[in-house]
N, C-alpha and C. Protein backbone atom coordinates (compact mmCIF):
# COMPACT_ATOMS: atom_id res chain seq x y z
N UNK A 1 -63.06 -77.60 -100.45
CA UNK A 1 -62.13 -76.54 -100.79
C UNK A 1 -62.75 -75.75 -101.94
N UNK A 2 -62.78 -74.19 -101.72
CA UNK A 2 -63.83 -73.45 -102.88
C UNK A 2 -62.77 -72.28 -102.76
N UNK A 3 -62.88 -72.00 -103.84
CA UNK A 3 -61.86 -70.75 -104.10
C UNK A 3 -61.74 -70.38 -106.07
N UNK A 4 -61.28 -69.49 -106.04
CA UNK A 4 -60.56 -68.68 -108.01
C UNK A 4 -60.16 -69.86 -107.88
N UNK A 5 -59.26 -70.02 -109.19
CA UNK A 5 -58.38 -70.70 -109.37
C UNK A 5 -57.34 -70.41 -108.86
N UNK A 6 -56.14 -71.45 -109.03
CA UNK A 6 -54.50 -70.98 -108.51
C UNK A 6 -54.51 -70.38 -107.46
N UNK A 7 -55.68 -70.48 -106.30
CA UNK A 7 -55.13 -69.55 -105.09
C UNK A 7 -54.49 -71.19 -103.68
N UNK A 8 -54.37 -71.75 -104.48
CA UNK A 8 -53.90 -73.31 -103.72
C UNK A 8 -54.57 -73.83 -103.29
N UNK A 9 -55.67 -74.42 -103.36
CA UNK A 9 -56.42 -75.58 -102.96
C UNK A 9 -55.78 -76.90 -102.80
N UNK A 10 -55.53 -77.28 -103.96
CA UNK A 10 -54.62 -78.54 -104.48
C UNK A 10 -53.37 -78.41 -103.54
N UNK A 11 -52.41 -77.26 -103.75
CA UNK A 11 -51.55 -77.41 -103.15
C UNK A 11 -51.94 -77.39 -101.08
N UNK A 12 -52.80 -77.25 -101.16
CA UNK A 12 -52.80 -76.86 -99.33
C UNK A 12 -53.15 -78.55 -98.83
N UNK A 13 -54.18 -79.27 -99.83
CA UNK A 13 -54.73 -80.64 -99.55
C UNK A 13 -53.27 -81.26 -99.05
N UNK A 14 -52.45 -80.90 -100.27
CA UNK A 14 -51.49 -82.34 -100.57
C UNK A 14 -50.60 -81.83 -99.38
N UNK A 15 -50.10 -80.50 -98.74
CA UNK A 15 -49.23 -80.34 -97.65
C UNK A 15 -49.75 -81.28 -96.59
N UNK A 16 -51.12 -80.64 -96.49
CA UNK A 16 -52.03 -81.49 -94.97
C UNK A 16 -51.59 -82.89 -94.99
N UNK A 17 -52.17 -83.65 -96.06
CA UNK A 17 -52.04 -84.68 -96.23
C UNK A 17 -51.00 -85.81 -96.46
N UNK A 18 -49.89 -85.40 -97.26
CA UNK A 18 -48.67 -85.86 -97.66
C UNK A 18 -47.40 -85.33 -96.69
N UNK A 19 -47.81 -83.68 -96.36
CA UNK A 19 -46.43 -82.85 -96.12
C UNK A 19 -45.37 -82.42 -97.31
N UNK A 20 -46.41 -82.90 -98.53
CA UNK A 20 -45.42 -82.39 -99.67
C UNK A 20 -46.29 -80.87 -100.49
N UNK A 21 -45.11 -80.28 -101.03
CA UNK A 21 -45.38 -79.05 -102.06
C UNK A 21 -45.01 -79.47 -103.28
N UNK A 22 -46.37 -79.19 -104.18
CA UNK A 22 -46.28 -79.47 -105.85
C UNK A 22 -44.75 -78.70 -106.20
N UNK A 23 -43.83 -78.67 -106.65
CA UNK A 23 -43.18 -77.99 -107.75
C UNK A 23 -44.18 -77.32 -108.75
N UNK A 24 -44.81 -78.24 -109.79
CA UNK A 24 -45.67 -77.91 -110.95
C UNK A 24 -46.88 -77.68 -110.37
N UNK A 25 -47.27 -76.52 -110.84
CA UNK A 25 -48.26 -75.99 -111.11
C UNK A 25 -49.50 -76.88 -111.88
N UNK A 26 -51.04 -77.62 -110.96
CA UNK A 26 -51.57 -79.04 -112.36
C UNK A 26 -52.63 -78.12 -111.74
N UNK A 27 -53.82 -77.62 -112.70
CA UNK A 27 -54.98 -77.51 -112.45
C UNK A 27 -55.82 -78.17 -112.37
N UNK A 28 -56.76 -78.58 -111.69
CA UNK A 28 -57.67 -79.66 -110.81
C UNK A 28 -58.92 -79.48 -111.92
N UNK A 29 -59.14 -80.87 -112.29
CA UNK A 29 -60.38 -80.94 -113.51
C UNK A 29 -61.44 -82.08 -112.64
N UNK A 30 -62.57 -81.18 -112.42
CA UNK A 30 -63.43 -81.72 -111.85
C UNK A 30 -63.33 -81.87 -109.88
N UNK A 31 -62.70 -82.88 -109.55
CA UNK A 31 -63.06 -82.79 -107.83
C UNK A 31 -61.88 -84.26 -107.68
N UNK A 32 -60.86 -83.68 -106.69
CA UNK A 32 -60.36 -84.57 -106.26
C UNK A 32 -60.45 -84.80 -104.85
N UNK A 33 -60.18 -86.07 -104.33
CA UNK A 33 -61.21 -86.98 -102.64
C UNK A 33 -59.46 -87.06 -102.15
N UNK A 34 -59.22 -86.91 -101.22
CA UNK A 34 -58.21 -87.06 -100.55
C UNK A 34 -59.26 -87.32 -98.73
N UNK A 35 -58.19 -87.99 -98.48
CA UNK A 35 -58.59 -88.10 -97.03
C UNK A 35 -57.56 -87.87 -95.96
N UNK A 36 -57.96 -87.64 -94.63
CA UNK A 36 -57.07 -87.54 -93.43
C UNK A 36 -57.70 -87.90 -92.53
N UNK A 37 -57.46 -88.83 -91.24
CA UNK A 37 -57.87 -88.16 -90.05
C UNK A 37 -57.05 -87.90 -88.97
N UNK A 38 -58.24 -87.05 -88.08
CA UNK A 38 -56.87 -86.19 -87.22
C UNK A 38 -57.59 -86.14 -85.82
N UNK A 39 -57.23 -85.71 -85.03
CA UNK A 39 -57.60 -85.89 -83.20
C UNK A 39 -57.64 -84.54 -82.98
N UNK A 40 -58.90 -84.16 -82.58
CA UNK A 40 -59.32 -83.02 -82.05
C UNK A 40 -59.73 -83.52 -80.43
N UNK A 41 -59.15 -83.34 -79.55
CA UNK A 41 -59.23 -83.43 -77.80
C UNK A 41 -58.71 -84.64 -77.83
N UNK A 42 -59.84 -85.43 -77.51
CA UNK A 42 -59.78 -87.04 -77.25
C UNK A 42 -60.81 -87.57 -78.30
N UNK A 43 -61.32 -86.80 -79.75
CA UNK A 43 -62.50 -87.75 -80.36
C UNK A 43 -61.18 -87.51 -81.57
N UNK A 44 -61.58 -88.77 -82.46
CA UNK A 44 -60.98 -88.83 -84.13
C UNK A 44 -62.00 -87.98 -85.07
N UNK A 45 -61.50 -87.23 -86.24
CA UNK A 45 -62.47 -87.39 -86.95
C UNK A 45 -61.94 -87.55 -88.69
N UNK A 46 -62.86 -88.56 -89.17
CA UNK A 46 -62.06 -89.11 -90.78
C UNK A 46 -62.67 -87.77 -91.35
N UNK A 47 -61.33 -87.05 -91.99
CA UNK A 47 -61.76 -85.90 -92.91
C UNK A 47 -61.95 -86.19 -94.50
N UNK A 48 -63.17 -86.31 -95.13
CA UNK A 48 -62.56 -86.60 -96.72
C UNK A 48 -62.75 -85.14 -97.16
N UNK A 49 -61.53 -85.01 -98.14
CA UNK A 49 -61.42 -83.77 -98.42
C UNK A 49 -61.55 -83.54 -99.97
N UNK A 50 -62.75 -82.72 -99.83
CA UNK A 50 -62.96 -82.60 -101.66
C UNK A 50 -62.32 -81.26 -101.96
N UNK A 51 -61.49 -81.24 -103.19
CA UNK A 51 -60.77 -80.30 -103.75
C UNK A 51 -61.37 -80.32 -105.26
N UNK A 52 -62.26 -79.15 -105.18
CA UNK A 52 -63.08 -78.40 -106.42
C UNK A 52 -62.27 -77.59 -106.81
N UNK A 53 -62.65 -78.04 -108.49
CA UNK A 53 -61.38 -77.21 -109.30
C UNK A 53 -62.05 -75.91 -109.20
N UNK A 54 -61.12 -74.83 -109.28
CA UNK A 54 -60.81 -73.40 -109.06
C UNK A 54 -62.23 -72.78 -110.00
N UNK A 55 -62.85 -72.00 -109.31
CA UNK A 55 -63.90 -71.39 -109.75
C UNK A 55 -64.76 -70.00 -109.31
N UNK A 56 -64.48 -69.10 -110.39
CA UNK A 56 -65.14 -67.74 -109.98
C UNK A 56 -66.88 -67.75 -110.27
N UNK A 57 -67.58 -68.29 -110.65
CA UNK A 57 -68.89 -68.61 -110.58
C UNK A 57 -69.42 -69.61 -109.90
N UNK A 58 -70.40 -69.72 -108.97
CA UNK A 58 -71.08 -70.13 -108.07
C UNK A 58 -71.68 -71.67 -109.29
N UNK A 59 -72.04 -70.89 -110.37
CA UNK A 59 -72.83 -72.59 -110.95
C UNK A 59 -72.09 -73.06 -111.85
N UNK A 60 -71.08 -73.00 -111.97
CA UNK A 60 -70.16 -73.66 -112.61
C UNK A 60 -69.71 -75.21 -111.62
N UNK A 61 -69.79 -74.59 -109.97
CA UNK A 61 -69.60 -75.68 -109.05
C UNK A 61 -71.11 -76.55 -109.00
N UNK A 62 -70.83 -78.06 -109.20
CA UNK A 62 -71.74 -79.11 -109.17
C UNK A 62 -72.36 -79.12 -107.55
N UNK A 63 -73.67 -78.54 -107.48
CA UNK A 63 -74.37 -78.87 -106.00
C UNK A 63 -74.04 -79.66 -105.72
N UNK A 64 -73.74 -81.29 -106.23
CA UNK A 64 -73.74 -82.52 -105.68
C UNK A 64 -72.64 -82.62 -104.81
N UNK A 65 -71.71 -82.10 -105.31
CA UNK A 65 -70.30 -81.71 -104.48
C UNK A 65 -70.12 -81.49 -102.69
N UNK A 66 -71.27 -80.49 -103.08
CA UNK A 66 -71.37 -79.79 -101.12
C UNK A 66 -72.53 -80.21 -100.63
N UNK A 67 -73.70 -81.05 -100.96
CA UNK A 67 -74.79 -81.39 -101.04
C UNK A 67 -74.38 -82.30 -99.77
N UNK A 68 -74.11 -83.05 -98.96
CA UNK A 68 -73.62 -83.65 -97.99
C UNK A 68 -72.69 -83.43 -97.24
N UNK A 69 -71.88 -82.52 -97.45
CA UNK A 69 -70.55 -81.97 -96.28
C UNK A 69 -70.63 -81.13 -95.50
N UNK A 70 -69.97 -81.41 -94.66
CA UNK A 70 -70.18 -81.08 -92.77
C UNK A 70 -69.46 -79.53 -93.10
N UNK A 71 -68.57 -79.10 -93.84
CA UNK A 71 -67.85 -77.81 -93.60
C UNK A 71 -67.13 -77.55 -95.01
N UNK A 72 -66.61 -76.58 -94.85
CA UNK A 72 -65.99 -76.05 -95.95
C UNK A 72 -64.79 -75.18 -95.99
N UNK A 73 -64.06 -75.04 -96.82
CA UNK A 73 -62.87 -73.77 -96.79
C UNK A 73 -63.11 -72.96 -97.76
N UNK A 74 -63.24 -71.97 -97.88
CA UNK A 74 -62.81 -70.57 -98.59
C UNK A 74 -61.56 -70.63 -98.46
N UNK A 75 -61.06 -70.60 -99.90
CA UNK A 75 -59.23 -70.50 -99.93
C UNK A 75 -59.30 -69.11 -101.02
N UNK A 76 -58.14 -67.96 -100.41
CA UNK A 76 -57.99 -67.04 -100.91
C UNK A 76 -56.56 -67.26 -100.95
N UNK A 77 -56.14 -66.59 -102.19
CA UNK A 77 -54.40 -65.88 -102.53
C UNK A 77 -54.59 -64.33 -102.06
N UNK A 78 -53.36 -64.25 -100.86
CA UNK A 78 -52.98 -62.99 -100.51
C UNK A 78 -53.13 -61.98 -101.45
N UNK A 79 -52.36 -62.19 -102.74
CA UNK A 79 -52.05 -61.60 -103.58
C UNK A 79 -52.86 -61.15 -105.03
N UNK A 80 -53.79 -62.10 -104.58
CA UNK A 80 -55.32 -61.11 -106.03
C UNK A 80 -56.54 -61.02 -104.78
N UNK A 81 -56.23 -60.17 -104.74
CA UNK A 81 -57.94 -59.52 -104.09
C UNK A 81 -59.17 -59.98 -104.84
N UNK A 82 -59.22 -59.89 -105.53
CA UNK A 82 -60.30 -60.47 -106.54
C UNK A 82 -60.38 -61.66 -106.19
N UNK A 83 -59.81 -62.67 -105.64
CA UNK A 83 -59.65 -63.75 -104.79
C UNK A 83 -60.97 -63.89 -103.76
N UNK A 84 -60.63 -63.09 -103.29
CA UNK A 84 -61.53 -62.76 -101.76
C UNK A 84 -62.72 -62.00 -102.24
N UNK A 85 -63.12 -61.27 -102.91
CA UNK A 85 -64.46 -60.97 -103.84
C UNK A 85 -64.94 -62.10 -104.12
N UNK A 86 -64.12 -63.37 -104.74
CA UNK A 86 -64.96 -64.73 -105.15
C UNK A 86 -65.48 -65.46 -104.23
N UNK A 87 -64.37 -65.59 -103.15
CA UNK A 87 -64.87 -65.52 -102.21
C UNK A 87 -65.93 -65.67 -101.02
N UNK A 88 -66.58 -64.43 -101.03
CA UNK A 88 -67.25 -63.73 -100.38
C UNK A 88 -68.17 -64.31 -101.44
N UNK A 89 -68.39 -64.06 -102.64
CA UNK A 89 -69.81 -64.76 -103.23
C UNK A 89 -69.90 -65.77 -103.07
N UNK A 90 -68.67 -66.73 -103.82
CA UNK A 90 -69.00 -68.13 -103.23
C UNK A 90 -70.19 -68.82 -101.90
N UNK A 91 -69.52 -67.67 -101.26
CA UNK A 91 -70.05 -67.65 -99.37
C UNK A 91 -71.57 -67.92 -99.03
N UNK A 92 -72.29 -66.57 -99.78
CA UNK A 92 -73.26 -66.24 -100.55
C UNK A 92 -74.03 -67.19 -100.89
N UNK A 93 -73.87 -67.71 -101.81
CA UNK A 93 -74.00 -69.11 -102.90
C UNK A 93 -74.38 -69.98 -102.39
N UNK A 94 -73.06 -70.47 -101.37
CA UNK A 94 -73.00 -71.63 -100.42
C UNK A 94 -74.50 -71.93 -99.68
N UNK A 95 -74.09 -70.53 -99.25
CA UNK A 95 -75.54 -70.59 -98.13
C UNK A 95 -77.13 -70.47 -98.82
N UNK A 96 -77.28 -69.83 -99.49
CA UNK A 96 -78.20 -70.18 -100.39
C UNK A 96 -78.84 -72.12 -101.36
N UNK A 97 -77.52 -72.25 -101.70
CA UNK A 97 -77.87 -73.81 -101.98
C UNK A 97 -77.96 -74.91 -101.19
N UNK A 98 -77.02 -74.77 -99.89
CA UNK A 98 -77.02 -76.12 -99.09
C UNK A 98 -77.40 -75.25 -97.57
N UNK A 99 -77.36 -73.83 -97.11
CA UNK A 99 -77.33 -73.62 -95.83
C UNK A 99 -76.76 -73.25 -95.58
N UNK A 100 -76.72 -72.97 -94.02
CA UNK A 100 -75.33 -72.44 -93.01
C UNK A 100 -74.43 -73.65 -92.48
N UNK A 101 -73.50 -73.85 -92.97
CA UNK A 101 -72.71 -75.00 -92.63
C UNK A 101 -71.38 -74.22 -91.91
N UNK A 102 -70.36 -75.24 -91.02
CA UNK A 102 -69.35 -74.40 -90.59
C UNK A 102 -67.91 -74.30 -91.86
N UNK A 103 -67.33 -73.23 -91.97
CA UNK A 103 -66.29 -72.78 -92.70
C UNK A 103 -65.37 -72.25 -92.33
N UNK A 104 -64.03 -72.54 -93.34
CA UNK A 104 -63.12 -71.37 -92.23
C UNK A 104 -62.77 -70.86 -93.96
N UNK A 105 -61.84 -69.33 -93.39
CA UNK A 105 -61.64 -68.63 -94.49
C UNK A 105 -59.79 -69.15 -94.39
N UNK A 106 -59.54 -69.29 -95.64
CA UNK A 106 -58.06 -69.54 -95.50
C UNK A 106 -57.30 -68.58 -96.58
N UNK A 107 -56.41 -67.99 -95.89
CA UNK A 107 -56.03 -66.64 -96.63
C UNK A 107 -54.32 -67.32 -96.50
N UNK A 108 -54.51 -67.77 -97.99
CA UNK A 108 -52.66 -68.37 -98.21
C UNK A 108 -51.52 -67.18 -98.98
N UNK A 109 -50.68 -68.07 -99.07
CA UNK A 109 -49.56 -67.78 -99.68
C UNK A 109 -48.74 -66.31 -98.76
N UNK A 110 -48.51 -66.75 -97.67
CA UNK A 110 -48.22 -66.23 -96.36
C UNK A 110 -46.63 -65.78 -96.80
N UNK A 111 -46.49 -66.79 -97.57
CA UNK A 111 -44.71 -66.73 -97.98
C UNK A 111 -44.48 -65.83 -98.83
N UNK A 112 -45.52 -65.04 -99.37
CA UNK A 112 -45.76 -64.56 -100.40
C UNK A 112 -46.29 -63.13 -99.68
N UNK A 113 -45.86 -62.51 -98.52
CA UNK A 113 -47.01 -61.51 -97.81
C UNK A 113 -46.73 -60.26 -98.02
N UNK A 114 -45.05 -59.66 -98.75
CA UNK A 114 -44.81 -58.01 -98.97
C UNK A 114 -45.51 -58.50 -100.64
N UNK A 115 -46.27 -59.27 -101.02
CA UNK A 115 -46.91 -58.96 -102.06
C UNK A 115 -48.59 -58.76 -102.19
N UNK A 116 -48.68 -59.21 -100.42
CA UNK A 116 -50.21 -58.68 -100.38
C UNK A 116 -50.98 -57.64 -101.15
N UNK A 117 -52.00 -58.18 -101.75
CA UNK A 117 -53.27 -56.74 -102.19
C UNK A 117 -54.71 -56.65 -100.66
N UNK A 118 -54.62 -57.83 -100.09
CA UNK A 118 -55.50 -57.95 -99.29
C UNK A 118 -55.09 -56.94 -97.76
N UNK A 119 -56.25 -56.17 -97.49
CA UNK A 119 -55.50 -55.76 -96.18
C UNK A 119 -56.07 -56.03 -94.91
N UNK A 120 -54.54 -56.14 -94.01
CA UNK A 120 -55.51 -56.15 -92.92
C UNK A 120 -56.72 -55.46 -92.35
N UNK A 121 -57.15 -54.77 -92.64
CA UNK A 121 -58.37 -53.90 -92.29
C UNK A 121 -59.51 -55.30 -92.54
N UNK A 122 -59.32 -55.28 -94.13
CA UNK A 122 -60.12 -56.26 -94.76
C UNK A 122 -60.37 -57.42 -93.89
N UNK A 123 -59.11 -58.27 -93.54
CA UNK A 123 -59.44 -59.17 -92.59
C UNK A 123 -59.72 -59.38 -91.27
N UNK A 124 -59.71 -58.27 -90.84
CA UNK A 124 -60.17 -57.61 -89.48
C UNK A 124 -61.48 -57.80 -89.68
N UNK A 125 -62.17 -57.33 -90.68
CA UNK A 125 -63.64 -56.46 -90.76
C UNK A 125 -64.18 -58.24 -90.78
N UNK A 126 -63.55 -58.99 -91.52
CA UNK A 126 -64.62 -60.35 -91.54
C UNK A 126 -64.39 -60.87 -89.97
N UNK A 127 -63.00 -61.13 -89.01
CA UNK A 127 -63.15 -61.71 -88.19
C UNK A 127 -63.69 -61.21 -87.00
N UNK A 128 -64.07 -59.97 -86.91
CA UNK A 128 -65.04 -59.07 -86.40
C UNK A 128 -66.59 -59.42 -86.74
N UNK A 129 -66.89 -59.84 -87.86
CA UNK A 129 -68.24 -60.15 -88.11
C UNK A 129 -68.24 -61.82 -88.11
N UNK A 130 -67.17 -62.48 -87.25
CA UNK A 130 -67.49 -64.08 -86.96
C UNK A 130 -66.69 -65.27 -87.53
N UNK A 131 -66.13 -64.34 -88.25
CA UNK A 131 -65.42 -65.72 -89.47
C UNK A 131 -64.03 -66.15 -89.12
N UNK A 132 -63.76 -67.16 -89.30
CA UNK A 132 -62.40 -67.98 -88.61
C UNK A 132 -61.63 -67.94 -89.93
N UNK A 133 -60.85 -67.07 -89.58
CA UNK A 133 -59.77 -67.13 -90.99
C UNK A 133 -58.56 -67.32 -90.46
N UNK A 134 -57.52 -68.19 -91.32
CA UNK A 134 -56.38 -68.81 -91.01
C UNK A 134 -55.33 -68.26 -91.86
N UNK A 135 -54.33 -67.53 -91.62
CA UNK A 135 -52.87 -67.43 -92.70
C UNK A 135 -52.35 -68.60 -93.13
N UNK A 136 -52.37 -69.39 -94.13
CA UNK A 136 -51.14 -70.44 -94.58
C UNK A 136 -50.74 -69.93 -95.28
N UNK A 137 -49.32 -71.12 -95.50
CA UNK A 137 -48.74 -71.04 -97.03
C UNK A 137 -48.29 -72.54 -97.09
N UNK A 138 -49.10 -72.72 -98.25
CA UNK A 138 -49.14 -74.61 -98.55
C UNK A 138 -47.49 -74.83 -99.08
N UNK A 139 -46.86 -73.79 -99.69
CA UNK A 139 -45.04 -74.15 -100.10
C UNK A 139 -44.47 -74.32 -98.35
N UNK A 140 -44.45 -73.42 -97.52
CA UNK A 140 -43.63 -73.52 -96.23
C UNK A 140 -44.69 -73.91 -95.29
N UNK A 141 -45.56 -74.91 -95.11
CA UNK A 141 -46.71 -75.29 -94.40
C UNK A 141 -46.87 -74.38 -93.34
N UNK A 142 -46.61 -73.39 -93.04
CA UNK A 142 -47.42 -72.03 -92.33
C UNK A 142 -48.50 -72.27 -92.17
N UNK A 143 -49.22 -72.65 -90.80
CA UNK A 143 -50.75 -72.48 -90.68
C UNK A 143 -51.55 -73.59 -91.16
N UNK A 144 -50.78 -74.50 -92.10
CA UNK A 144 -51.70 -75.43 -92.72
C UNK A 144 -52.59 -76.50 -91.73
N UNK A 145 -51.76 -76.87 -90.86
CA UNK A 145 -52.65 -78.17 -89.89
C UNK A 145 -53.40 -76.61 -89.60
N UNK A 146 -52.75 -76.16 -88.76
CA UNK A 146 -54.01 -74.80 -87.75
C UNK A 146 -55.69 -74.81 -88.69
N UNK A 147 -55.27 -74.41 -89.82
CA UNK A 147 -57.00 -74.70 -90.95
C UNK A 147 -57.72 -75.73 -90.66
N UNK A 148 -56.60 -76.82 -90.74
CA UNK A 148 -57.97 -77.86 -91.38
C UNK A 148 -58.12 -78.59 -90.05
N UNK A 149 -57.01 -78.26 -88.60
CA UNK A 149 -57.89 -78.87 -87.36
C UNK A 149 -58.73 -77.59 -87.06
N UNK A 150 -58.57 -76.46 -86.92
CA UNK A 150 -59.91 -75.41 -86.69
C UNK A 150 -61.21 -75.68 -87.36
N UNK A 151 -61.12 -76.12 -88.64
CA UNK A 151 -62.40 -76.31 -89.30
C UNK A 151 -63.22 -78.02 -88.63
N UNK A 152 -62.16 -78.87 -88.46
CA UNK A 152 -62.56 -80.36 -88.13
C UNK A 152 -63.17 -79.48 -86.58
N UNK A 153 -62.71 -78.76 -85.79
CA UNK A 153 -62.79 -78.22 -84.43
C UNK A 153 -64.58 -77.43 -84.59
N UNK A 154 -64.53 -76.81 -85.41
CA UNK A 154 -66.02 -76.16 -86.05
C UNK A 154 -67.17 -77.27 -86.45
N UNK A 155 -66.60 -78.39 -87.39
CA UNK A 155 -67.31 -79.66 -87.58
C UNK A 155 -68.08 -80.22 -86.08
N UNK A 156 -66.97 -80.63 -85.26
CA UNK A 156 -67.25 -81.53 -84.18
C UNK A 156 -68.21 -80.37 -82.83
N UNK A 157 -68.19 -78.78 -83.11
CA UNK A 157 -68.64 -77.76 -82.49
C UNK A 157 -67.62 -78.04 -80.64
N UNK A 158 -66.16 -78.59 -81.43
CA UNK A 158 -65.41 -78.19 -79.83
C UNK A 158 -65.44 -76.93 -79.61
């Protein structure tokens, strides 16, 4: 999970995983391991899910982190564009330090959408150039399984 801060990482893990929404607001210090697994056709696959605290610079995130993982999420907030600028470097970054690995873009806070800055144009133009982007919202689980089995679905290349 790579994203700004506060655009829900933390909160999207713990829906997937628990089915619960934080109340409080806790910012993530360092990398938290959560796990799931889930059934894509007829194969399992154990997801461990690292949740990197919120970060607008590329080396602030520890290589060691993504240095072995099969995929990744880009998590954006609807609502700061500047979100999706980080983004997009992150992206950048990614691929530069570890490669082309599979990703999905996750564009949250769905519950939150007459406050969009992001536009559809914007997200047109990436899923036009290839990229699997998902609407959630980790408070009303909107979309949340759809992410993280599309990305396990990208992992396994169903």
């Amino acid at each position: 999970m790579l994203g700004s801060f506060a655009v829900g990482k933390t909160s999207l893990v713990q829906r997937f995983v628990s089915s619960k929404f934080p109340r409080k607001y806790q910012t993530t210090v360092g990398v938290m391991i959560d796990k799931k697994t889930v059934k894509i056709g007829n194969q399992e696959i154990y997801l461990m899910l690292w949740d990197v605290y919120g970060q607008d610079e590329f080396r602030r995130v520890q290589t060691s982190y993504l240095a072995d993982a099969s995929g990744y999420f880009l998590v954006v907030d609807g609502t700061r564009k500047n979100t999706l600028d980080t983004a997009l470097e992150l992206r950048k970054k990614v691929n530069e330090e570890i490669g082309e690995i599979p990703f999905v873009l996750i564009l949250n806070k769905t519950d939150l959408k007459n406050e969009w800055e992001i536009t559809s144009q914007a997200l047109g133009e990436l899923s036009e150039s290839g990229w699997a982007v998902v609407e959630t919202s980790a408070k009303t689980g909107e979309g949340v399984e759809k992410a993280f089995l599309s990305l396990a679905a990208k992992i396994l290349r169903v």
